[in-house]
C-alpha atoms as a PDB file:
ATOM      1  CA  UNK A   1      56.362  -9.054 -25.381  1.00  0.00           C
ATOM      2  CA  UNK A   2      58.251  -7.472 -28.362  1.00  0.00           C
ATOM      3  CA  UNK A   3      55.776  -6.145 -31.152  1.00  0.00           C
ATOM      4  CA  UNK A   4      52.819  -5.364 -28.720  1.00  0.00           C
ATOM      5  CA  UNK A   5      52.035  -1.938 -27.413  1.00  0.00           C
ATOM      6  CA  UNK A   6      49.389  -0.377 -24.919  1.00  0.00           C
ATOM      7  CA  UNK A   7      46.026  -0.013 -27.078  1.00  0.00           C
ATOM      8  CA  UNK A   8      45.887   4.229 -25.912  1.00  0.00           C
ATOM      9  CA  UNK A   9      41.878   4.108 -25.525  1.00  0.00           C
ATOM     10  CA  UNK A  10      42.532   1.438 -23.404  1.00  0.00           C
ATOM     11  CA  UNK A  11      45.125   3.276 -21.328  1.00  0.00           C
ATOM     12  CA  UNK A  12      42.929   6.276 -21.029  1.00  0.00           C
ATOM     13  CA  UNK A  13      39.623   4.622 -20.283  1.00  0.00           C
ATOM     14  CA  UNK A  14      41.766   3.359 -16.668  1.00  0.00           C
ATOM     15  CA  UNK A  15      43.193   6.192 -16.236  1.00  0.00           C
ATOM     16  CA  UNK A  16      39.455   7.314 -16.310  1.00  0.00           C
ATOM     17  CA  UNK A  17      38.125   5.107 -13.884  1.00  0.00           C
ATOM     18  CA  UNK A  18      40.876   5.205 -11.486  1.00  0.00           C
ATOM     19  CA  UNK A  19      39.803   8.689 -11.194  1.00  0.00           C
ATOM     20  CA  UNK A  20      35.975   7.747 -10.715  1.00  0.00           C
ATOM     21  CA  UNK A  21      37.399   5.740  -7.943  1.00  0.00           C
ATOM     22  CA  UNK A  22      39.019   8.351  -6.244  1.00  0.00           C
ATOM     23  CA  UNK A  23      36.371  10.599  -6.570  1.00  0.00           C
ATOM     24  CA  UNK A  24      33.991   8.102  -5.577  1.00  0.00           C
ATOM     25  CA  UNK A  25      35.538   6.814  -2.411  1.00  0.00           C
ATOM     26  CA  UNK A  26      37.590   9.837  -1.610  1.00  0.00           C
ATOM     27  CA  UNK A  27      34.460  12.761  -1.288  1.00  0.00           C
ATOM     28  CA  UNK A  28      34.889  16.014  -3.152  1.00  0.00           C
ATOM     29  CA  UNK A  29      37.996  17.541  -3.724  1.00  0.00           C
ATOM     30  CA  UNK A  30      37.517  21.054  -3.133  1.00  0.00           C
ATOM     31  CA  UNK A  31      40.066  24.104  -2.570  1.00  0.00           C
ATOM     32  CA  UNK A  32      37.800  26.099  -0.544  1.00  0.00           C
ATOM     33  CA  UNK A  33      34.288  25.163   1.880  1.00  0.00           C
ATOM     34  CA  UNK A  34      31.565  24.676  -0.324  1.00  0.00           C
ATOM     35  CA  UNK A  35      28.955  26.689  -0.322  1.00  0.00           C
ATOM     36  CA  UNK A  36      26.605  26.169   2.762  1.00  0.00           C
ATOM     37  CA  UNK A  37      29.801  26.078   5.141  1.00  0.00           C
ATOM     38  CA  UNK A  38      30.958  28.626   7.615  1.00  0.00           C
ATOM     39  CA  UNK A  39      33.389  29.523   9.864  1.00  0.00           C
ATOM     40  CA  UNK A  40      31.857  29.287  13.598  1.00  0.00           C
ATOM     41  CA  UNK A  41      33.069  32.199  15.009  1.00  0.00           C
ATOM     42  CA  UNK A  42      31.427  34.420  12.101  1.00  0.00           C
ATOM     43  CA  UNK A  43      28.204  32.860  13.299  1.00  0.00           C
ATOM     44  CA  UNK A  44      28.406  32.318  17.345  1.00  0.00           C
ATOM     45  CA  UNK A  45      29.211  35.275  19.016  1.00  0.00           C
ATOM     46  CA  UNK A  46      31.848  34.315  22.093  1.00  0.00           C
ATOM     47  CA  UNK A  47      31.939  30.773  21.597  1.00  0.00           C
ATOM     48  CA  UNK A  48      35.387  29.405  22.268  1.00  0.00           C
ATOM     49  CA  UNK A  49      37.986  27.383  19.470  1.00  0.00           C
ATOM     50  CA  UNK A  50      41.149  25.335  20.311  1.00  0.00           C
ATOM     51  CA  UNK A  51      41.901  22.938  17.436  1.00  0.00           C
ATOM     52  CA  UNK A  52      43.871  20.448  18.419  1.00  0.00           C
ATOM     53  CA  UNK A  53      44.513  18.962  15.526  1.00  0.00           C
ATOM     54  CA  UNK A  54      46.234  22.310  14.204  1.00  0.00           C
ATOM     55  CA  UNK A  55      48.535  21.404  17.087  1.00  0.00           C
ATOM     56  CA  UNK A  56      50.790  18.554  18.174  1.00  0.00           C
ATOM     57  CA  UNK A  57      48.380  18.414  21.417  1.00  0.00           C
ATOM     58  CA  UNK A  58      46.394  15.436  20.117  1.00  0.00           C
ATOM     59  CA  UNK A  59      46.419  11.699  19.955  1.00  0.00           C
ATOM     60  CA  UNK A  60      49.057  11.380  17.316  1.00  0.00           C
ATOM     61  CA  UNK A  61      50.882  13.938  18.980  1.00  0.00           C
ATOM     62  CA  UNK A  62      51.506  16.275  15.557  1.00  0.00           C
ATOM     63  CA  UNK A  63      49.501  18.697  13.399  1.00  0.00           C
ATOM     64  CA  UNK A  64      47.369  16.483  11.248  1.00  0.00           C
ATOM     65  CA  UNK A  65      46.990  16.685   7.465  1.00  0.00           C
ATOM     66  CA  UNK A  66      44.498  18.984   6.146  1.00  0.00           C
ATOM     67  CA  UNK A  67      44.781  21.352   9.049  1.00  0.00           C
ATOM     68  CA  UNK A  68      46.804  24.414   7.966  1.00  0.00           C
ATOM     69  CA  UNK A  69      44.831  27.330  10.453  1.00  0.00           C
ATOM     70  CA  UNK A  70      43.052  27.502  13.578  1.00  0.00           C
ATOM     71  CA  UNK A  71      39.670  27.660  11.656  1.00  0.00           C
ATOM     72  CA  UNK A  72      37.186  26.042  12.508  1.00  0.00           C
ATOM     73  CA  UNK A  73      34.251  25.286   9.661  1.00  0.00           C
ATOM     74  CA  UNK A  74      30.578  23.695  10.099  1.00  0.00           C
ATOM     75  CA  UNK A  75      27.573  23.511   8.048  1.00  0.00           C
ATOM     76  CA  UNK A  76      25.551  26.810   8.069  1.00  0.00           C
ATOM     77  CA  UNK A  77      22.433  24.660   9.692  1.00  0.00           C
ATOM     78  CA  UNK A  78      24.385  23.062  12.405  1.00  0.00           C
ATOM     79  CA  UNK A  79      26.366  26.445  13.552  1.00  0.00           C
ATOM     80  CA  UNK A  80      23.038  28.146  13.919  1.00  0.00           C
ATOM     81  CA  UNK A  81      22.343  25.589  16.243  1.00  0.00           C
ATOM     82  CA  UNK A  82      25.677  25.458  17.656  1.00  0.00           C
ATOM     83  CA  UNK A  83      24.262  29.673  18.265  1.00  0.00           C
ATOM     84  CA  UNK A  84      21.297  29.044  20.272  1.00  0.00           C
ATOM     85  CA  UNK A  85      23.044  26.525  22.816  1.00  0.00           C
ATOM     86  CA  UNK A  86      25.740  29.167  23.117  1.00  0.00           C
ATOM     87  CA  UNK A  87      22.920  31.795  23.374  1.00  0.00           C
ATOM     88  CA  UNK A  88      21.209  29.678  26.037  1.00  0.00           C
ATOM     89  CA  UNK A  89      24.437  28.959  28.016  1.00  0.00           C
ATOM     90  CA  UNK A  90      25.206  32.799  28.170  1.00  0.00           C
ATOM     91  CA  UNK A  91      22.995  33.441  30.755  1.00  0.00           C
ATOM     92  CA  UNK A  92      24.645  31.330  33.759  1.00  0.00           C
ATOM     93  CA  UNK A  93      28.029  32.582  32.588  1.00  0.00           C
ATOM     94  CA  UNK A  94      28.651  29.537  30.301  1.00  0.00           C
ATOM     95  CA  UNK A  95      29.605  28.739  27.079  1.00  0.00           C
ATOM     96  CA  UNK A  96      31.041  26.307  24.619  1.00  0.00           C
ATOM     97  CA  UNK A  97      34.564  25.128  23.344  1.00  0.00           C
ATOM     98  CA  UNK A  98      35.410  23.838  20.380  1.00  0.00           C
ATOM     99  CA  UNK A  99      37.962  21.046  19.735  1.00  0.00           C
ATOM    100  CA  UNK A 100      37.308  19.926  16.637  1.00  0.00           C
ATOM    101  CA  UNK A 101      34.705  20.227  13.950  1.00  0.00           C
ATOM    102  CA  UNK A 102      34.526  20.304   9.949  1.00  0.00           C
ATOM    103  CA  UNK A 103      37.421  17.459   9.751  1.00  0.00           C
ATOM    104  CA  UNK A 104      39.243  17.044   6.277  1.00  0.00           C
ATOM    105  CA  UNK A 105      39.268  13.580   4.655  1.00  0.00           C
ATOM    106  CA  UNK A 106      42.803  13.577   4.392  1.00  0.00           C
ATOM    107  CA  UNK A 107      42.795  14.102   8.164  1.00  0.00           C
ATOM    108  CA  UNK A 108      40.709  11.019   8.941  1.00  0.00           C
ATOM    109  CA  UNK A 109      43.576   9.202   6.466  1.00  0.00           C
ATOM    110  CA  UNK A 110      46.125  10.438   8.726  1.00  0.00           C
ATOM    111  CA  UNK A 111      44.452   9.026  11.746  1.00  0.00           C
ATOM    112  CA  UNK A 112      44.512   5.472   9.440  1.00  0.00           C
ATOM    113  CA  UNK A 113      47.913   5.522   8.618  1.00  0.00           C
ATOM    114  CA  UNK A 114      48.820   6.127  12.212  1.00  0.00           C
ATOM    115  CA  UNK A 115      47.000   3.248  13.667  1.00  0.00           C
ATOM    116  CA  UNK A 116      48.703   1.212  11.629  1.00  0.00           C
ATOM    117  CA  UNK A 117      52.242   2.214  12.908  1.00  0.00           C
ATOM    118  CA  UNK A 118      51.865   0.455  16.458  1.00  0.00           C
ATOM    119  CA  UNK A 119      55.578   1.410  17.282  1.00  0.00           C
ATOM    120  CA  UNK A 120      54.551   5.064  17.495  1.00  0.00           C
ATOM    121  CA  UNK A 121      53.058   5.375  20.787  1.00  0.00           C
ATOM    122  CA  UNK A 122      54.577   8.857  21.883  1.00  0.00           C
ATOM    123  CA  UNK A 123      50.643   9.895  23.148  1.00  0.00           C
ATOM    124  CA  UNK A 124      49.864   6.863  24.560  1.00  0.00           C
ATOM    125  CA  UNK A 125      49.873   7.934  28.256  1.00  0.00           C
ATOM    126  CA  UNK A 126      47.744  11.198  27.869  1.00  0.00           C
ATOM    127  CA  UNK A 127      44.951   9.718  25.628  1.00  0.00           C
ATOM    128  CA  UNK A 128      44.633   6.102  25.302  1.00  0.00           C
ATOM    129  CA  UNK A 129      46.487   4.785  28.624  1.00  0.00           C
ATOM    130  CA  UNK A 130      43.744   2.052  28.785  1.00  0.00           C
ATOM    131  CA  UNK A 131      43.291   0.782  25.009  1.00  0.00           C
ATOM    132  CA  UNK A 132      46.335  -0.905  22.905  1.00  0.00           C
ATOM    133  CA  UNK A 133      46.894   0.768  19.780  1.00  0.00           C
ATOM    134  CA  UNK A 134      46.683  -2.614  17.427  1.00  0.00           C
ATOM    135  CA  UNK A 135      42.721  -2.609  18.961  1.00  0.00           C
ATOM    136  CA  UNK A 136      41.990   0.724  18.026  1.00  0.00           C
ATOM    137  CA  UNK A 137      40.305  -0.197  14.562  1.00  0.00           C
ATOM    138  CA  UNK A 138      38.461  -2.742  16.526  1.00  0.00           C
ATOM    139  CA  UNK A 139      36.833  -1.257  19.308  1.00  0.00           C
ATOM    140  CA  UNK A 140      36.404   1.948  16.795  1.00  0.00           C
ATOM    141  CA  UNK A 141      38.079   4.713  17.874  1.00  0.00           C
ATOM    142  CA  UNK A 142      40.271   5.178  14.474  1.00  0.00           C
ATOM    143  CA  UNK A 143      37.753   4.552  11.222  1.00  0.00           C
ATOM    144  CA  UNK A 144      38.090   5.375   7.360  1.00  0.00           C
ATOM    145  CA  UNK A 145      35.389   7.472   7.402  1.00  0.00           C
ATOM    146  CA  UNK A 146      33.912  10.594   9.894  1.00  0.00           C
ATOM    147  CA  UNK A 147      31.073  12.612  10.220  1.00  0.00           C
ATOM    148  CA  UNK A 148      33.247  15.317  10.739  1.00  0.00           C
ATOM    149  CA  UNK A 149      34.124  15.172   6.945  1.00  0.00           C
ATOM    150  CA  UNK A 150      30.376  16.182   6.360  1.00  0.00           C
ATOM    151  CA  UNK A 151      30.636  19.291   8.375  1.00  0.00           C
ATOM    152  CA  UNK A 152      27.882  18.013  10.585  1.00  0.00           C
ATOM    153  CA  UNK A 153      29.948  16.634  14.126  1.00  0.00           C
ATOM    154  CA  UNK A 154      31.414  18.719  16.530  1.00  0.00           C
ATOM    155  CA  UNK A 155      34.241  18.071  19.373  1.00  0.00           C
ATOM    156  CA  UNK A 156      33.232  20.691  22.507  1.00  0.00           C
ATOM    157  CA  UNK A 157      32.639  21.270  26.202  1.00  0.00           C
ATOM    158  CA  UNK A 158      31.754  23.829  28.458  1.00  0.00           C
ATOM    159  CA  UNK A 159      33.417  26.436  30.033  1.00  0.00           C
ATOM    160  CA  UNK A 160      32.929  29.117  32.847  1.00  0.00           C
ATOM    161  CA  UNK A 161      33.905  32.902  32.569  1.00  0.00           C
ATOM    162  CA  UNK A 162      36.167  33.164  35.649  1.00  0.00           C
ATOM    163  CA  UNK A 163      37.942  36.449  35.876  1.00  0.00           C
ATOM    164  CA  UNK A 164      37.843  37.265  32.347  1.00  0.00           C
ATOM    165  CA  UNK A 165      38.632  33.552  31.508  1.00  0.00           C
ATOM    166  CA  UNK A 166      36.967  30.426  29.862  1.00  0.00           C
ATOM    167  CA  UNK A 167      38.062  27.666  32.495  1.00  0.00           C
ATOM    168  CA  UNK A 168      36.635  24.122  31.452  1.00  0.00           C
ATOM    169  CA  UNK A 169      34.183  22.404  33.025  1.00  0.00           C
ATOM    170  CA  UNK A 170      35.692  19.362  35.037  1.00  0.00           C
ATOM    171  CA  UNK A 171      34.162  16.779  32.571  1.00  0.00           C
ATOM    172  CA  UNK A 172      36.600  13.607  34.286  1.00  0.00           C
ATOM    173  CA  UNK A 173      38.405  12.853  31.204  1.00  0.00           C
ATOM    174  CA  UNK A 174      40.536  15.214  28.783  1.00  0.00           C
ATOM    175  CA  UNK A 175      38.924  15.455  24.839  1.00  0.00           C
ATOM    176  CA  UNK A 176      39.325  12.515  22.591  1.00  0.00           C
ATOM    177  CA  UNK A 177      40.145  10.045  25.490  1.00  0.00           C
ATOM    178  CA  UNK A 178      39.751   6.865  24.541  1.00  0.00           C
ATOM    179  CA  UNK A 179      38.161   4.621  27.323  1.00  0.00           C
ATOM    180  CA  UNK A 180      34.684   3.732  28.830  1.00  0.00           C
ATOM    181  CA  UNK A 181      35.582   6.343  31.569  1.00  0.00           C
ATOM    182  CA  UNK A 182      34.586   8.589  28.544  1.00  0.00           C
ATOM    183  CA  UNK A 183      31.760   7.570  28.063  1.00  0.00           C
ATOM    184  CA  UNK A 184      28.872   9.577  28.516  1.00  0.00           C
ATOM    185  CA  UNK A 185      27.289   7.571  31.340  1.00  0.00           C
ATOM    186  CA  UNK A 186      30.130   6.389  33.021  1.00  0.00           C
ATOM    187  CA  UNK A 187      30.560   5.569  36.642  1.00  0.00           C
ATOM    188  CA  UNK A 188      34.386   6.028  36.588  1.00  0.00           C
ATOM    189  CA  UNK A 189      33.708   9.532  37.445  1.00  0.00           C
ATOM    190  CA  UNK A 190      32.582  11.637  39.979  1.00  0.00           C
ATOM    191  CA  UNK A 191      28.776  13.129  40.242  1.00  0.00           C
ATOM    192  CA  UNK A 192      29.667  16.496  39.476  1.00  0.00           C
ATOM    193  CA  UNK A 193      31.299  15.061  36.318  1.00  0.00           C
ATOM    194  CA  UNK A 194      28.478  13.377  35.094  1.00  0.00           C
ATOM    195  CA  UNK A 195      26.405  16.093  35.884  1.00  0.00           C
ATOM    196  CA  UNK A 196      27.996  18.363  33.622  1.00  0.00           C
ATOM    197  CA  UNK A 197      27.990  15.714  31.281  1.00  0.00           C
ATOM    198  CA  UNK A 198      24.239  15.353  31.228  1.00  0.00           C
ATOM    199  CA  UNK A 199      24.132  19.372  30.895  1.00  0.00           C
ATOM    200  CA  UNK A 200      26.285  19.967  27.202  1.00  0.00           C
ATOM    201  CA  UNK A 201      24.472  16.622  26.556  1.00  0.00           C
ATOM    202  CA  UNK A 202      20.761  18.105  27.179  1.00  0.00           C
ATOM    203  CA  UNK A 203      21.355  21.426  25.861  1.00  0.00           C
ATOM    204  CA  UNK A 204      22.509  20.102  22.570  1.00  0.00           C
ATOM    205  CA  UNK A 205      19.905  17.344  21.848  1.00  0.00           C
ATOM    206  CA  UNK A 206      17.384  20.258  23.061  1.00  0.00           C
ATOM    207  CA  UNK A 207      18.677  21.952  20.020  1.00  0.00           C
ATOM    208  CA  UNK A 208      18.860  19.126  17.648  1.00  0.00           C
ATOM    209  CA  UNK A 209      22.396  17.027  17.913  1.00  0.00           C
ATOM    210  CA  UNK A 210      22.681  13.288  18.587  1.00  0.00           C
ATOM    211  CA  UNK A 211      25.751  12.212  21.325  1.00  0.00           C
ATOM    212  CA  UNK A 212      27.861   9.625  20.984  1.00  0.00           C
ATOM    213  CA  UNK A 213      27.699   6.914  23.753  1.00  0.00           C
ATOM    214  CA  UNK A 214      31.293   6.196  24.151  1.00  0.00           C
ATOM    215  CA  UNK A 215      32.273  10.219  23.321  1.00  0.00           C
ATOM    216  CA  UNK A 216      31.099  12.975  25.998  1.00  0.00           C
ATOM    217  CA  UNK A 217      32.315  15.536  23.864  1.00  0.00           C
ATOM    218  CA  UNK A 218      30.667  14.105  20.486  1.00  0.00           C
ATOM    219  CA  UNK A 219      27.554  15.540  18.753  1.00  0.00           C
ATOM    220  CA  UNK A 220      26.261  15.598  15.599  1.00  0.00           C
ATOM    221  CA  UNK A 221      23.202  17.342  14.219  1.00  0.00           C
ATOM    222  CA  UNK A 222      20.108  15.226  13.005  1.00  0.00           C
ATOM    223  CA  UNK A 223      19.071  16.911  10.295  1.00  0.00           C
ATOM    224  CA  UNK A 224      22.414  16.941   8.419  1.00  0.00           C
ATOM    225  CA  UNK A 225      22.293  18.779   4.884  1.00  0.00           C
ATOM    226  CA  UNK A 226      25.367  16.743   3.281  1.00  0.00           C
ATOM    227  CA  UNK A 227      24.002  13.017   4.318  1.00  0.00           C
ATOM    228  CA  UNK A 228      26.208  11.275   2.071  1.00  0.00           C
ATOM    229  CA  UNK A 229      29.221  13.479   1.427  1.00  0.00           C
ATOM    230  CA  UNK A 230      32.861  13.165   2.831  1.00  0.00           C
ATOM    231  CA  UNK A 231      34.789  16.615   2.067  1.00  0.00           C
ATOM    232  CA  UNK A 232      38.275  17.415   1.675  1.00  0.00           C
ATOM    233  CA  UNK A 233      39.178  21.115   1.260  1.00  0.00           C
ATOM    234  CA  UNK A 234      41.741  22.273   4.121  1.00  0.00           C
ATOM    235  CA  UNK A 235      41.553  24.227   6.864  1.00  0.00           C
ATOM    236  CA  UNK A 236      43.070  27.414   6.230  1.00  0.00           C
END
């Protein structure tokens, strides 16, 4: 209306709270790890990295936001641990590899605003063959929110040293499949399978992560240190 203007304390107390909000709801906005987090390899000694979301070798079949190196960052407390199932594993020739670990907010918005796209299917047939995208919210594969964003969950498997090479274990799915057949118990798969399911599932709740039942690959330490914190500093 002609004659009225915005009162300015007005304007700036929104502007104020709009950034509460975003602070709120988004998780720190930091430029580097906080203190506390490291990068795994500086802690476990031959343990194996292939970030896939670095890549375009993933479920949304591009490098995700927030990932701008093939580093891979935990919490100090759950790398240690991460460093005595390694340490453990060493001894039959074993060892782990990491997919995925420290996972940026921005990342996990990424994953959102995909879901919501259901004409972009281009990875459809390598990691969700069974599940329709527009159910993915529902049956919770794709959520706002991650335990990966509180440096706590990690993405692995095993591997074997084979002439100077980590080979895989044959776990009967591929990482980040989304289906029962990955779940931990499943009978889709073959003994052997579930077998070396149940041993990177043992060894890590031996040294203090929780699995995921629908997620062989998926662990995440107990006694967290950032219980209520969602990060966002890149990878890099």
């Amino acid at each position: 209306m002609p004659g009225l203007s915005a009162d300015p304390k007005r304007v700036a107390f929104g502007r104020l709270l709009r950034l509460a909000a975003v602070l709120l709801f988004s998780g720190p906005l930091l430029a580097e790890p906080p203190e506390g987090f490291v990068e795994i390899r500086d802690v476990v000694a031959g343990i194996q990295v292939e970030l896939r979301y670095f890549t375009a070798d993933n479920f949304i079949g591009e490098p995700v936001d927030g990932y701008e190196a093939a580093r891979c960052y935990l919490s100090r407390e759950a790398a240690a641990a991460l460093g005595r199932v390694q340490a453990e594993l060493e001894a039959f020739g074993l060892g782990l590899k990491v997919f995925d670990a420290y996972r940026p907010q921005r990342a996990v918005d990424h994953f959102v605003r995909w879901a919501k796209d259901l004409d972009d299917t281009r990875m459809k047939s390598k990691y969700y063959p069974e599940v329709e995208k527009k159910n993915l919210f529902r049956d919770g594969y794709i959520a706002a929110k991650s335990g990966h964003s509180r440096g706590r969950t990690v993405d692995l498997t095993l591997v074997s040293r084979e002439a100077g090479k980590a080979v895989e274990l044959d776990m009967g799915t591929g990482w980040d499949y989304f289906g029962p057949r990955s779940w931990p118990a499943s009978q889709e798969v073959t003994p052997q399978q579930r077998a070396n399911r149940m041993l990177l599932q043992g060894l890590m709740a031996k040294h203090g992560f929780r699995p995921l039942a629908e997620e062989w690959w998926h662990f995440t330490l107990v006694d967290e240190p950032h219980p209520d914190s969602y990060f966002d500093f890149v990878v890099r």
